[in-house]
Protein backbone atom coordinates (compact mmCIF):
# COMPACT_ATOMS: atom_id res chain seq x y z
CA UNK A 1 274.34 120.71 288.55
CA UNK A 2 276.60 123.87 287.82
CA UNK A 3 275.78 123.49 284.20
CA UNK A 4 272.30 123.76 285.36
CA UNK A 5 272.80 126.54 287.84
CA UNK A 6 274.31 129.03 285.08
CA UNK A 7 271.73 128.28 282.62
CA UNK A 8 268.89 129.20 285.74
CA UNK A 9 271.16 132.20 286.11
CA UNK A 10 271.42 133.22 282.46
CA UNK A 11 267.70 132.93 281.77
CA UNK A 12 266.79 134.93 284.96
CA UNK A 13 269.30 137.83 283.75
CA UNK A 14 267.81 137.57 280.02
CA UNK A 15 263.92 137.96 282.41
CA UNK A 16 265.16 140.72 284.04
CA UNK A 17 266.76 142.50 280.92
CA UNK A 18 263.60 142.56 279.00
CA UNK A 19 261.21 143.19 282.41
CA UNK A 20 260.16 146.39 283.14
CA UNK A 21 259.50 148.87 286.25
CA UNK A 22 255.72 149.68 285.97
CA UNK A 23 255.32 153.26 285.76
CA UNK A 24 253.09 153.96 288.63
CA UNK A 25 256.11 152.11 290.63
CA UNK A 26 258.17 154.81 288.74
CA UNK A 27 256.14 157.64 289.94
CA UNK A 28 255.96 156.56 293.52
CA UNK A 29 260.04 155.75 293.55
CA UNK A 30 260.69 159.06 292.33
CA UNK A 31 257.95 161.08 294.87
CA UNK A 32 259.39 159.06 297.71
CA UNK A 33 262.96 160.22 296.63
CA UNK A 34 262.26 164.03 296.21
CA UNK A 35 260.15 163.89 299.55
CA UNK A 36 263.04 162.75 301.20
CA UNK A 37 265.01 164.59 299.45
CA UNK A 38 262.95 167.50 300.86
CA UNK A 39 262.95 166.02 304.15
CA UNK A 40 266.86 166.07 304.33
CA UNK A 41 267.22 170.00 303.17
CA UNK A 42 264.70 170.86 306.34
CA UNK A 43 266.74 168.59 308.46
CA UNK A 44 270.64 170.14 307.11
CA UNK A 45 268.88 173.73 307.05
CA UNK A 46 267.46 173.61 310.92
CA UNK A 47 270.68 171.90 312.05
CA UNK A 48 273.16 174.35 310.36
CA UNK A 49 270.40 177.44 312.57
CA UNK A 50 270.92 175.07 315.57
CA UNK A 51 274.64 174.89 315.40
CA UNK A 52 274.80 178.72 314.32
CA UNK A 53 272.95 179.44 317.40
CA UNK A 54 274.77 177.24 319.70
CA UNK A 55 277.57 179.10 319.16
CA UNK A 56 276.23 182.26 319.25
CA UNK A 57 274.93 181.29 322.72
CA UNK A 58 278.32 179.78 323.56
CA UNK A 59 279.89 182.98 323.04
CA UNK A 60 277.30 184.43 324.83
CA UNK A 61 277.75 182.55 327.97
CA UNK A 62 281.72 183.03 327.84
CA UNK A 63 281.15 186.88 327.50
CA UNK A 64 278.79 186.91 330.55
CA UNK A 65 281.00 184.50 332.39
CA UNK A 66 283.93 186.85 331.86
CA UNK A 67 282.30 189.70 332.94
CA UNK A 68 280.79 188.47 335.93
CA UNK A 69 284.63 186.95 336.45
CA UNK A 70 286.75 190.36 335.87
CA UNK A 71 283.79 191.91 338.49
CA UNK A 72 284.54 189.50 341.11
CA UNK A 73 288.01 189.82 340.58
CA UNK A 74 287.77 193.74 341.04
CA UNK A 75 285.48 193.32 343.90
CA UNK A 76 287.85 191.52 345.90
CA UNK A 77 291.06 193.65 344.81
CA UNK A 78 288.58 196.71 345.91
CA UNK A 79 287.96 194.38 349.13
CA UNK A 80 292.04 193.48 349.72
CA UNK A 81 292.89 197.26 349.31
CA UNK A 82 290.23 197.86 351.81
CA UNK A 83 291.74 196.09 354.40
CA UNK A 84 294.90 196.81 353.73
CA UNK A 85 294.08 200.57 354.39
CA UNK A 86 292.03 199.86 358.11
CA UNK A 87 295.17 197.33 359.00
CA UNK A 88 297.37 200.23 358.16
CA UNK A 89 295.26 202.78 360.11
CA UNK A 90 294.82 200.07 362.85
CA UNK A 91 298.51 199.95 362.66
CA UNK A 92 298.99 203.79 363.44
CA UNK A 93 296.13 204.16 365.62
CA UNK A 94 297.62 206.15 369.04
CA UNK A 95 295.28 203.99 371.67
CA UNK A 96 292.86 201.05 371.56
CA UNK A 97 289.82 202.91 371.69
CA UNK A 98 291.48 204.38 368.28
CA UNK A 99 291.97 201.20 367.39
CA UNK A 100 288.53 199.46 367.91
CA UNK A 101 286.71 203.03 366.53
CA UNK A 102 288.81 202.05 363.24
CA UNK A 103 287.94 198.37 363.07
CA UNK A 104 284.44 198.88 364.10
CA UNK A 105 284.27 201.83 360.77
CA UNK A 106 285.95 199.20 358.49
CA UNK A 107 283.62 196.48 359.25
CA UNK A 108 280.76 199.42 358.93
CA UNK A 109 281.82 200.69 355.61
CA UNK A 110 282.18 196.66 354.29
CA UNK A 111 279.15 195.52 355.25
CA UNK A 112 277.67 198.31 353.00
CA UNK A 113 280.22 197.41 350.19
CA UNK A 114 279.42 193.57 350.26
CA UNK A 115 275.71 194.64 350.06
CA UNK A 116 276.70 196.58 346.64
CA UNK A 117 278.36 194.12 345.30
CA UNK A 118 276.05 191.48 346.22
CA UNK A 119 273.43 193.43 344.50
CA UNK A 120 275.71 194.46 341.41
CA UNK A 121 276.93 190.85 340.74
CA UNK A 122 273.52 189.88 340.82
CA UNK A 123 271.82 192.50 338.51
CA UNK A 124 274.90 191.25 336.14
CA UNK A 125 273.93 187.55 336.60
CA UNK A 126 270.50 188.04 335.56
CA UNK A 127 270.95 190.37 333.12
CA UNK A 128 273.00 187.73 331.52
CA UNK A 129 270.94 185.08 331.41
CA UNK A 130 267.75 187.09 330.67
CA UNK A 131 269.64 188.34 327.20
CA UNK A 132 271.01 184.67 326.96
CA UNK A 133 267.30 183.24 327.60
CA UNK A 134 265.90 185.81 324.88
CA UNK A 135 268.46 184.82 322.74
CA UNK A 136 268.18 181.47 322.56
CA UNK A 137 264.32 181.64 322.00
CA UNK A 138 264.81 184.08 319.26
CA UNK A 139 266.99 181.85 317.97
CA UNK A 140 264.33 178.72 318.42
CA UNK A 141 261.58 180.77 316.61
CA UNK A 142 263.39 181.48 314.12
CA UNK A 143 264.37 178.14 313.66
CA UNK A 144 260.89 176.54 313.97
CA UNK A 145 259.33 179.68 311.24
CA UNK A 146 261.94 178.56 309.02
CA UNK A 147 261.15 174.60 309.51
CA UNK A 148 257.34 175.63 309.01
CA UNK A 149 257.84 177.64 305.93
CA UNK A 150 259.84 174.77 304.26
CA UNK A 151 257.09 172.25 305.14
């Protein structure tokens, strides 16, 4: 039975030694190889623009996310020093009339301040993600002429 096996096995490699690929199998091997070949250099090409552009809008959102950080920051040292100042005016106020008059200008002059700032932080917040919106569709058009042009 195993002499019989190996001479099956022989005879099938000595078949398949002389046998050969039709051409028009040929032809259609090779078209299906450079298609996908073709294929594959879109694919790399849009995902080395999509990880380009990640990072640019990574960097991006940290910039925005540190400005809009440092402001807050200086808003509320402006803020501390603020109340600092009225405590030590409260502090050397001569009566409580004095006293109140003081307060009641602090609380006057903050509520005007927080407005500002309000405002301010939010002009920065959407002027951040408006650029980082714009930027990421540039970046997707770009991406999708590029993909179109190679198709």
């Amino acid at each position: 039975m195993n002499e019989h096996f190996t001479r099956q096995a022989e005879q099938f490699m000595e078949a398949a030694k002389a046998a050969k690929i039709p051409e028009n199998i040929q032809v259609m091997a090779e078209e299906g190889v450079a298609r996908s070949q073709e294929a594959f250099e879109t694919f790399k090409v849009a995902a080395k623009d999509h990880a380009k552009t990640a990072e640019e809008l990574a960097l991006t959102a940290q910039a925005g996310m540190k400005s809009i950080s440092t402001k807050i920051l200086d808003n509320a040292v402006f803020n501390a020093d603020a109340a600092f100042d009225a405590a030590r005016a409260i502090a050397r106020a001569g009566s409580i009339p004095e006293a109140f008059r003081i307060q009641a200008e602090f609380m006057q002059r903050q509520f005007s301040v927080a407005g500002a700032q309000t405002k301010e932080l939010f002009e920065l917040s959407t002027s951040f993600a408006t650029q980082a919106f714009e930027s990421a569709s540039e970046a997707t058009a770009k991406t999708v002429d590029k993909a179109r042009k190679r198709a």
